[in-house]
PDB file of N, CA and C in Angstrom:
ATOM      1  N   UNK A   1       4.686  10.332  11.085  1.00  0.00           N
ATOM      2  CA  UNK A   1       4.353  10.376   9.670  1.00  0.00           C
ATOM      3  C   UNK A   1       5.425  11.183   8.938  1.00  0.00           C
ATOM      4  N   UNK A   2       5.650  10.515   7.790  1.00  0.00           N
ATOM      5  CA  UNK A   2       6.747  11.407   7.176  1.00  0.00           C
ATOM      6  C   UNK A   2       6.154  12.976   6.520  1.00  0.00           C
ATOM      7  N   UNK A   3       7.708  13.919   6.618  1.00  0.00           N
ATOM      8  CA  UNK A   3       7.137  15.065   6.278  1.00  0.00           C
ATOM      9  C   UNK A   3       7.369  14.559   4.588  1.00  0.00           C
ATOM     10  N   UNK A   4       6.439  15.724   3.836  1.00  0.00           N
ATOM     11  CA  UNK A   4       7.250  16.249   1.908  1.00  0.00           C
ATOM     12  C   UNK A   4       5.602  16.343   1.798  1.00  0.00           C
ATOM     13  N   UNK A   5       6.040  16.076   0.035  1.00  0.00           N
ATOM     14  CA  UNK A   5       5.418  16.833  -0.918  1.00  0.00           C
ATOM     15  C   UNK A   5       3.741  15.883  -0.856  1.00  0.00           C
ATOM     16  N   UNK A   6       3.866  14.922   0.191  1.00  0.00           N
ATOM     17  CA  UNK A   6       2.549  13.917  -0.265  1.00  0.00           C
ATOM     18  C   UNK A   6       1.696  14.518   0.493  1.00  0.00           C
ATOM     19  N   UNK A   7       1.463  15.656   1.109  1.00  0.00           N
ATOM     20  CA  UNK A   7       0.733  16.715   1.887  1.00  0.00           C
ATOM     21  C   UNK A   7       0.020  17.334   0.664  1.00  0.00           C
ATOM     22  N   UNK A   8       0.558  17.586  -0.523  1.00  0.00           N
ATOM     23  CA  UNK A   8      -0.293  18.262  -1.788  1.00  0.00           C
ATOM     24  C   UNK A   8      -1.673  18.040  -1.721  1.00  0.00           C
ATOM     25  N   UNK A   9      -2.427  18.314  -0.932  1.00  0.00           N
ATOM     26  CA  UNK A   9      -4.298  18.233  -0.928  1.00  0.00           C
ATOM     27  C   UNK A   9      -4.543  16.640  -0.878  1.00  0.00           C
ATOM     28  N   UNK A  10      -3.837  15.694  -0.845  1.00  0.00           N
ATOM     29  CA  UNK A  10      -4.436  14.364  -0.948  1.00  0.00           C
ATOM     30  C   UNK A  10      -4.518  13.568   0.518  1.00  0.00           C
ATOM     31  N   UNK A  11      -5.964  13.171   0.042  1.00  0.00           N
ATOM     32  CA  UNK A  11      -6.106  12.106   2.120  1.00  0.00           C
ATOM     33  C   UNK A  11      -6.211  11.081   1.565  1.00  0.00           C
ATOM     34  N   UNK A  12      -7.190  10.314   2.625  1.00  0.00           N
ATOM     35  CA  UNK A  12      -7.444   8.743   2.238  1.00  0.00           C
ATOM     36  C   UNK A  12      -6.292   8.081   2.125  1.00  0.00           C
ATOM     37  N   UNK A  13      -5.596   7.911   2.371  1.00  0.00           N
ATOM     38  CA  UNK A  13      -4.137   7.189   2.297  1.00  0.00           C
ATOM     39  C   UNK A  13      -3.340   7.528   0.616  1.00  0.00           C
ATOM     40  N   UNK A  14      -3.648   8.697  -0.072  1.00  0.00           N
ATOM     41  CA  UNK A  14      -3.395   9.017  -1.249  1.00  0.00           C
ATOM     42  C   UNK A  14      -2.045   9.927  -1.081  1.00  0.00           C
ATOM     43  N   UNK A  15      -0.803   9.714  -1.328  1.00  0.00           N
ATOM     44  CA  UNK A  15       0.045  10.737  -1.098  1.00  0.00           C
ATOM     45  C   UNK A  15       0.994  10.687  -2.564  1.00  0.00           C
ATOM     46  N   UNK A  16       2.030  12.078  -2.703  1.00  0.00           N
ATOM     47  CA  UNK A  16       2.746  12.100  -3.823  1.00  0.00           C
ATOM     48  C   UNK A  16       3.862  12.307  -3.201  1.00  0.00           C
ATOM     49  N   UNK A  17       4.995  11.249  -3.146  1.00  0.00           N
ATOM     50  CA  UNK A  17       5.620  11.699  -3.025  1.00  0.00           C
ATOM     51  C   UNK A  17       7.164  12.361  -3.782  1.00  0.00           C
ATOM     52  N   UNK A  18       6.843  12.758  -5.207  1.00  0.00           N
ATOM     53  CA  UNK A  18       7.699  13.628  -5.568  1.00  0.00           C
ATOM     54  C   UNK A  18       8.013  12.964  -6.664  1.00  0.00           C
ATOM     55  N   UNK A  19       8.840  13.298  -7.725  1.00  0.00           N
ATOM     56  CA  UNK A  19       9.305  12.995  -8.992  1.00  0.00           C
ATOM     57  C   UNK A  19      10.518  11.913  -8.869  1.00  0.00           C
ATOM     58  N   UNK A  20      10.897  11.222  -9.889  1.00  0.00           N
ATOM     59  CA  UNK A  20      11.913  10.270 -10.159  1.00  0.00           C
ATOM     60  C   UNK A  20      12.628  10.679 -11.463  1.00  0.00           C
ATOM     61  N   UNK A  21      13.913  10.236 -10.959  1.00  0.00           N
ATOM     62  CA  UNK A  21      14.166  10.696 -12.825  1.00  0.00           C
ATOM     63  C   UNK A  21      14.862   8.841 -13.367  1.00  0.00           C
ATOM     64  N   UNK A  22      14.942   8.987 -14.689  1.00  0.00           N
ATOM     65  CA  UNK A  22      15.461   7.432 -15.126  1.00  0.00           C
ATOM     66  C   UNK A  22      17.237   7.700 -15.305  1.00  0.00           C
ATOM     67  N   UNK A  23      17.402   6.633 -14.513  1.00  0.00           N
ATOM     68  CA  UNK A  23      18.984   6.880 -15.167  1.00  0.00           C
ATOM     69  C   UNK A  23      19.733   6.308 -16.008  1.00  0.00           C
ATOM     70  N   UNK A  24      20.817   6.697 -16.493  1.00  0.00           N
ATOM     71  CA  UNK A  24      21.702   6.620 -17.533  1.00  0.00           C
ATOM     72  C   UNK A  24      21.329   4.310 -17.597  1.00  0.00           C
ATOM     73  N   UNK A  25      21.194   3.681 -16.648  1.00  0.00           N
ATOM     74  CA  UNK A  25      21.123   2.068 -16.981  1.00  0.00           C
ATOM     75  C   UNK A  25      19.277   1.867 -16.980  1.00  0.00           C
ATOM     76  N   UNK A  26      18.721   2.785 -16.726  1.00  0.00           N
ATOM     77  CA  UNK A  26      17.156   2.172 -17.123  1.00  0.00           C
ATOM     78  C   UNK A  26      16.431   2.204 -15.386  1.00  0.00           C
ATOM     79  N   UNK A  27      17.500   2.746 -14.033  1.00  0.00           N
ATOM     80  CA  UNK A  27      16.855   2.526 -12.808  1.00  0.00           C
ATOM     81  C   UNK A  27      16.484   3.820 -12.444  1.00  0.00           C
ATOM     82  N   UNK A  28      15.380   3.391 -11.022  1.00  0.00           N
ATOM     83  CA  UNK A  28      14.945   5.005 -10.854  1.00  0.00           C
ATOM     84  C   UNK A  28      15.237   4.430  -9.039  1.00  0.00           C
ATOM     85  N   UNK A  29      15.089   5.330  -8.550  1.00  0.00           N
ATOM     86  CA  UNK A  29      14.933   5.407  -6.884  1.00  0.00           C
ATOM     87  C   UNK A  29      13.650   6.252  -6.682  1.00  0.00           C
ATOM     88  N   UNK A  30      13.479   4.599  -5.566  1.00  0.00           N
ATOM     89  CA  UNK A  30      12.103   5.125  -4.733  1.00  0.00           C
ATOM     90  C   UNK A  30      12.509   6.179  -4.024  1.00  0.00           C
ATOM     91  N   UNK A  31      11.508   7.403  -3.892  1.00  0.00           N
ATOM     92  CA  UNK A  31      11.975   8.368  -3.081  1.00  0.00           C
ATOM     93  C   UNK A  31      12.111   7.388  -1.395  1.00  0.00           C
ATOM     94  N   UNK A  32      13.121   7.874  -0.335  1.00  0.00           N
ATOM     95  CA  UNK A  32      13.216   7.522   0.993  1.00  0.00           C
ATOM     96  C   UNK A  32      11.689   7.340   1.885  1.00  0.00           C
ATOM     97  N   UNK A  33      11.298   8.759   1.492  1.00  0.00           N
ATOM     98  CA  UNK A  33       9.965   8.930   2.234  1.00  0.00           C
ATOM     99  C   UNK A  33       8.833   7.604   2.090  1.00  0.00           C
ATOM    100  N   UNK A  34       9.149   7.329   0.836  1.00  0.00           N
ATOM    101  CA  UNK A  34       7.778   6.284   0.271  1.00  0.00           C
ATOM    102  C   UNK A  34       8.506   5.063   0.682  1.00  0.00           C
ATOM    103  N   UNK A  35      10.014   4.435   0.542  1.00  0.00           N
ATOM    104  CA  UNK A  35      10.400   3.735   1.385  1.00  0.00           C
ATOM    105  C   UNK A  35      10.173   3.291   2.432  1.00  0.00           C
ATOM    106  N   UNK A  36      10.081   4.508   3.300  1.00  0.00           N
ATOM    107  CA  UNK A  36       9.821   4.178   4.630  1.00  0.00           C
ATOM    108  C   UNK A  36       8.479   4.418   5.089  1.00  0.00           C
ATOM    109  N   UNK A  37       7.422   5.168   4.016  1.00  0.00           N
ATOM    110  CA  UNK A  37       6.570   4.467   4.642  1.00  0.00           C
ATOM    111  C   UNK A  37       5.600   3.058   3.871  1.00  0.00           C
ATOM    112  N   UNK A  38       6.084   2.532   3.196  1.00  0.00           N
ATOM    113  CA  UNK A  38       5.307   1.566   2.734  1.00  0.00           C
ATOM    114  C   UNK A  38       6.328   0.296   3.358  1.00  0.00           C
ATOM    115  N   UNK A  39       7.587   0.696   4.010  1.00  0.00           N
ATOM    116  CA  UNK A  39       8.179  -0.651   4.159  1.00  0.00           C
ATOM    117  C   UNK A  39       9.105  -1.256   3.342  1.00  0.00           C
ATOM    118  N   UNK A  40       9.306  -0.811   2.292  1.00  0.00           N
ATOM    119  CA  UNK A  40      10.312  -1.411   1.210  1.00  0.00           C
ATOM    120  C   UNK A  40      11.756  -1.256   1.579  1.00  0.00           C
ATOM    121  N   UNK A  41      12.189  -2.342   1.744  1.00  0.00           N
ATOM    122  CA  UNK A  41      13.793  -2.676   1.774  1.00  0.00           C
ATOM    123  C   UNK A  41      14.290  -2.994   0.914  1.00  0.00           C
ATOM    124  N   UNK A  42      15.773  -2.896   1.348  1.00  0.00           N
ATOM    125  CA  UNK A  42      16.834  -3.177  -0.341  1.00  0.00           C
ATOM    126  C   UNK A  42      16.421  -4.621  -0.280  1.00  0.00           C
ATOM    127  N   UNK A  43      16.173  -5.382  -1.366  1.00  0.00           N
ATOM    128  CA  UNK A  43      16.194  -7.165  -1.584  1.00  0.00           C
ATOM    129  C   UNK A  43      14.679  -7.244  -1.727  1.00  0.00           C
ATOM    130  N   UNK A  44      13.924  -6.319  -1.505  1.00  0.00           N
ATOM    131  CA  UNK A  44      12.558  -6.364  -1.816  1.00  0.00           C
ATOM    132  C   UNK A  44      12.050  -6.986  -2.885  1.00  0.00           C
ATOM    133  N   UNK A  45      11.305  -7.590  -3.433  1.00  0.00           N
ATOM    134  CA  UNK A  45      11.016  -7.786  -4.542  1.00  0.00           C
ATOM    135  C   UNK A  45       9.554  -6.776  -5.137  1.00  0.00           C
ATOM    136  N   UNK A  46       9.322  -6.192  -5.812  1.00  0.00           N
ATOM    137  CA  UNK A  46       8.283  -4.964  -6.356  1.00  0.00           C
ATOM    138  C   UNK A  46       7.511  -5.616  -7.826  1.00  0.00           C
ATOM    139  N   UNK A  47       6.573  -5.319  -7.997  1.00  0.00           N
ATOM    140  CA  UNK A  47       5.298  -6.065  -9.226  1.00  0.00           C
ATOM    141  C   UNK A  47       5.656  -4.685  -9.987  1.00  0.00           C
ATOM    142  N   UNK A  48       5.581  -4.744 -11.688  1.00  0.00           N
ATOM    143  CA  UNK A  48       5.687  -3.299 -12.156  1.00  0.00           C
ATOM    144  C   UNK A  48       4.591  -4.089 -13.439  1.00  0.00           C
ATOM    145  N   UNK A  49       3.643  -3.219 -13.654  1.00  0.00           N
ATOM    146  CA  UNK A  49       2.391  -2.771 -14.160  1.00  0.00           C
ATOM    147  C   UNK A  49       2.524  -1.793 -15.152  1.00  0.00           C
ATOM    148  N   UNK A  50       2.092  -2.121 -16.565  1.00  0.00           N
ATOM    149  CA  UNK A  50       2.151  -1.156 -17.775  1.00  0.00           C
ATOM    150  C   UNK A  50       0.571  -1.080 -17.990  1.00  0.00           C
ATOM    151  N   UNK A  51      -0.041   0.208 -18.470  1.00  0.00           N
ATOM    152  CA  UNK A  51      -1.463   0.130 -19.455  1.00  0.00           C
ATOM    153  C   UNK A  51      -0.786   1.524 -19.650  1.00  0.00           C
ATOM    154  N   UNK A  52      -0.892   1.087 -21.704  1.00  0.00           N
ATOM    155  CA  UNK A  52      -0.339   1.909 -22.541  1.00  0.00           C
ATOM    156  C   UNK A  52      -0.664   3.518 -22.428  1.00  0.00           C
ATOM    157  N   UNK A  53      -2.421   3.502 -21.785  1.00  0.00           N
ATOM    158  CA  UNK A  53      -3.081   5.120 -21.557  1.00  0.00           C
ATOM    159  C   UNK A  53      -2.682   5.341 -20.206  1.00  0.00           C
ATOM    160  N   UNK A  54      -2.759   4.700 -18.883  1.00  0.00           N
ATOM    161  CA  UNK A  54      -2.765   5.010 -17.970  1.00  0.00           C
ATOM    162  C   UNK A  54      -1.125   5.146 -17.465  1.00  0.00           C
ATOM    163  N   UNK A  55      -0.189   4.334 -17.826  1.00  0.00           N
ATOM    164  CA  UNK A  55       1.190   4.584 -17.471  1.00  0.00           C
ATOM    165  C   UNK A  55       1.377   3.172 -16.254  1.00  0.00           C
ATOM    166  N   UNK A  56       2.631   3.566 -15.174  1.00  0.00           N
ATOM    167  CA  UNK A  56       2.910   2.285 -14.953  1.00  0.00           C
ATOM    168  C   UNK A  56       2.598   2.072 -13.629  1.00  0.00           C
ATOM    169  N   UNK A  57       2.489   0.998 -13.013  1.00  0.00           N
ATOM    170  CA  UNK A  57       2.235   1.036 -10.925  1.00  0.00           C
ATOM    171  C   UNK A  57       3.304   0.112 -10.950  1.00  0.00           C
ATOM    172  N   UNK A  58       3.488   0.610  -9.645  1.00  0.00           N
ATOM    173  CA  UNK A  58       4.727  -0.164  -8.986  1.00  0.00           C
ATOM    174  C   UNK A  58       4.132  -0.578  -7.759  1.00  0.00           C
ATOM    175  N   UNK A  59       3.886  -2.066  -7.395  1.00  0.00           N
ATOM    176  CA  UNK A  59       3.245  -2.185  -6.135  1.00  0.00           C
ATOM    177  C   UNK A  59       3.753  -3.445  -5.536  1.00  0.00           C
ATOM    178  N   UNK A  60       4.145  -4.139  -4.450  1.00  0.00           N
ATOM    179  CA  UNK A  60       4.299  -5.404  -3.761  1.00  0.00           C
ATOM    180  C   UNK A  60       3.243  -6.776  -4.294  1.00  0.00           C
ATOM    181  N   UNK A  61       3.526  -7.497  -5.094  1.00  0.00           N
ATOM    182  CA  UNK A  61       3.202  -9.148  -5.569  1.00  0.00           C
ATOM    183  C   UNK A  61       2.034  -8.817  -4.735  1.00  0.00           C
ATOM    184  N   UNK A  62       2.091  -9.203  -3.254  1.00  0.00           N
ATOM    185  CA  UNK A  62       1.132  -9.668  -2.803  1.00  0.00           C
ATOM    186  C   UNK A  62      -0.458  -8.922  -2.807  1.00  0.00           C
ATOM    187  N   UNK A  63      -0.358  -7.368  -3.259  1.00  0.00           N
ATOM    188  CA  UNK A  63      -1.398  -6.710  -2.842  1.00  0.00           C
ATOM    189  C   UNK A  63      -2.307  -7.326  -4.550  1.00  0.00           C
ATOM    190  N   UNK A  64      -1.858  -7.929  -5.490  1.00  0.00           N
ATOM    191  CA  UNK A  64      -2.228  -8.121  -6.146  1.00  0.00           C
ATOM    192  C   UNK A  64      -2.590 -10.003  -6.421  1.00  0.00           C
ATOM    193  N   UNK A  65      -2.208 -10.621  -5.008  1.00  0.00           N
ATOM    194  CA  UNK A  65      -2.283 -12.095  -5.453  1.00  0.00           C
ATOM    195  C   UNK A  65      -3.888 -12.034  -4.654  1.00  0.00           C
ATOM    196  N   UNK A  66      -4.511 -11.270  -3.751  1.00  0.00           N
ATOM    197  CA  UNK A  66      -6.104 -11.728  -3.115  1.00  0.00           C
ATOM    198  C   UNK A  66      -6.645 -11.271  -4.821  1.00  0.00           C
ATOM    199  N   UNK A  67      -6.686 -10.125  -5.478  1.00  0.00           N
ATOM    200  CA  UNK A  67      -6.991 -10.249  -6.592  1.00  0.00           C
ATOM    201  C   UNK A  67      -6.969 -11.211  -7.585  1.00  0.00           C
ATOM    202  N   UNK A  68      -5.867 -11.486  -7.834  1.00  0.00           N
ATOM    203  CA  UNK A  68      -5.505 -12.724  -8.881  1.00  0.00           C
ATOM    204  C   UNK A  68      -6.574 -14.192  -8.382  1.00  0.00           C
ATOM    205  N   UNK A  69      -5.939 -14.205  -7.342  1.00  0.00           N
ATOM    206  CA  UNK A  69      -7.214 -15.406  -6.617  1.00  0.00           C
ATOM    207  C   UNK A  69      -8.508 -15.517  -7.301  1.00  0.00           C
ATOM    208  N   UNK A  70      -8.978 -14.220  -6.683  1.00  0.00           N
ATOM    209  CA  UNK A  70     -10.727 -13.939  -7.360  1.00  0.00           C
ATOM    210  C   UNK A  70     -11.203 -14.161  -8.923  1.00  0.00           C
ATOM    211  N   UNK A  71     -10.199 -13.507  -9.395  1.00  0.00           N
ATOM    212  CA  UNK A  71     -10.159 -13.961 -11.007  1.00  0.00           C
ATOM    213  C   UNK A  71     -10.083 -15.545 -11.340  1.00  0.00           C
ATOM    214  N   UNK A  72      -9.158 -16.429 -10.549  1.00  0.00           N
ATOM    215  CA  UNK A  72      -9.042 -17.140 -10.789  1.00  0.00           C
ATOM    216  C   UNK A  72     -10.024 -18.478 -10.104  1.00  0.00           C
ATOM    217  N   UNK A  73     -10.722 -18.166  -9.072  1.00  0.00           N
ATOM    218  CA  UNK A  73     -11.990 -18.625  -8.496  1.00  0.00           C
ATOM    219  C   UNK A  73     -12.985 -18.918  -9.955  1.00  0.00           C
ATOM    220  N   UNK A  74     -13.195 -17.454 -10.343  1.00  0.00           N
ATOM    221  CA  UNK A  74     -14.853 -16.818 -10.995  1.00  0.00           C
ATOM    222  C   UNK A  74     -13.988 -18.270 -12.200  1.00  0.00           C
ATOM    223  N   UNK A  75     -13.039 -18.141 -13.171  1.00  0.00           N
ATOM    224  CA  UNK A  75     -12.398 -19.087 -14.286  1.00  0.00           C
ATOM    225  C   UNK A  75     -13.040 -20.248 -13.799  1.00  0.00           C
ATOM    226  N   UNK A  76     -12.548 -20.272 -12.624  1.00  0.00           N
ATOM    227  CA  UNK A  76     -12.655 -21.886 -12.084  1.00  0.00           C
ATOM    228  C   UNK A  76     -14.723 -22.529 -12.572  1.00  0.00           C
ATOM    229  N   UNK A  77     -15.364 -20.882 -11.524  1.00  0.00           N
ATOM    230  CA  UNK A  77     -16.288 -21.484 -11.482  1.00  0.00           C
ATOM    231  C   UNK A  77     -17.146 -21.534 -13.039  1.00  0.00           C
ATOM    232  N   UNK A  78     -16.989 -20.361 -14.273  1.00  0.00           N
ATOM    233  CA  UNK A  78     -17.051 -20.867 -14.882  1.00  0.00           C
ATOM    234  C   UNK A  78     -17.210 -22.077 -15.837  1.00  0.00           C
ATOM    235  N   UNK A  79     -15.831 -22.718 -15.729  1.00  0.00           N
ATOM    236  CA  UNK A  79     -15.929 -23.406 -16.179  1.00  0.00           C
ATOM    237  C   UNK A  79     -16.533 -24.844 -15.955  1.00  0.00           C
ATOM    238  N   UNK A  80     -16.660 -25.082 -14.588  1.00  0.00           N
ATOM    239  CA  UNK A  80     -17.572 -26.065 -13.853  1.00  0.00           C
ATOM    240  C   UNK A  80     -19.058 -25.359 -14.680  1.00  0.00           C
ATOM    241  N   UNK A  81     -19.377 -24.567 -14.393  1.00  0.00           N
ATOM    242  CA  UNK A  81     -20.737 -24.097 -15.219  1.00  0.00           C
ATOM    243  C   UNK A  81     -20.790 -24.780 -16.379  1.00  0.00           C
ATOM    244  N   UNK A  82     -19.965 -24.720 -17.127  1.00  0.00           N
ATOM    245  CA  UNK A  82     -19.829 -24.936 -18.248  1.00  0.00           C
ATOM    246  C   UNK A  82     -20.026 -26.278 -18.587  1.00  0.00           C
ATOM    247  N   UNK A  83     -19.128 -27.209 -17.648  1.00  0.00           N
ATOM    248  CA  UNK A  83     -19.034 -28.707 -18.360  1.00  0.00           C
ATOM    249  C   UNK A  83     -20.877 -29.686 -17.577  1.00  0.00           C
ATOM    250  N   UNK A  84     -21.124 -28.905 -16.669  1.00  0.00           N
ATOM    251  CA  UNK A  84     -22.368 -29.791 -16.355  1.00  0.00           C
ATOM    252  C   UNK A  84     -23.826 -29.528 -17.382  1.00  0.00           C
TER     253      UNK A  84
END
């Protein structure tokens, strides 16, 4: 397990690992630690998430397509509701 700062009181798979700063073209770097442990390689592709109060997530497409699915099931079934 990697050592740093994601030891700050958090379990459950909850860790911090440390600040980013923005640079001079608009990029930031993933810290190494969170790199390596979530798996992210250079060529990766990453989902980035705005809500204006809450701020931004940065997370992998896929942890968000079983979601998208579900949403898009309930639409589905909706609307079958709807036309019979």
């Amino acid at each position: 397990m990697p050592k740093g700062k994601h030891v700050l009181g958090y379990s459950g798979g909850r860790r911090i690992f440390g600040t980013v700063r923005v640079g001079e073209k608009g990029q930031v770097v993933i810290p190494k630690e969170a790199r390596t442990f979530f798996g992210i390689q250079p060529g990766d592709d990453l989902l980035v998430l705005g809500d204006e109060a809450s701020g931004l997530l940065v997370t992998r497409p896929e942890v968000l397509r079983e979601a998208a699915g579900r949403v898009f099931d309930e639409i589905d079934k909706q609307h079958k509701e709807t036309e019979q």
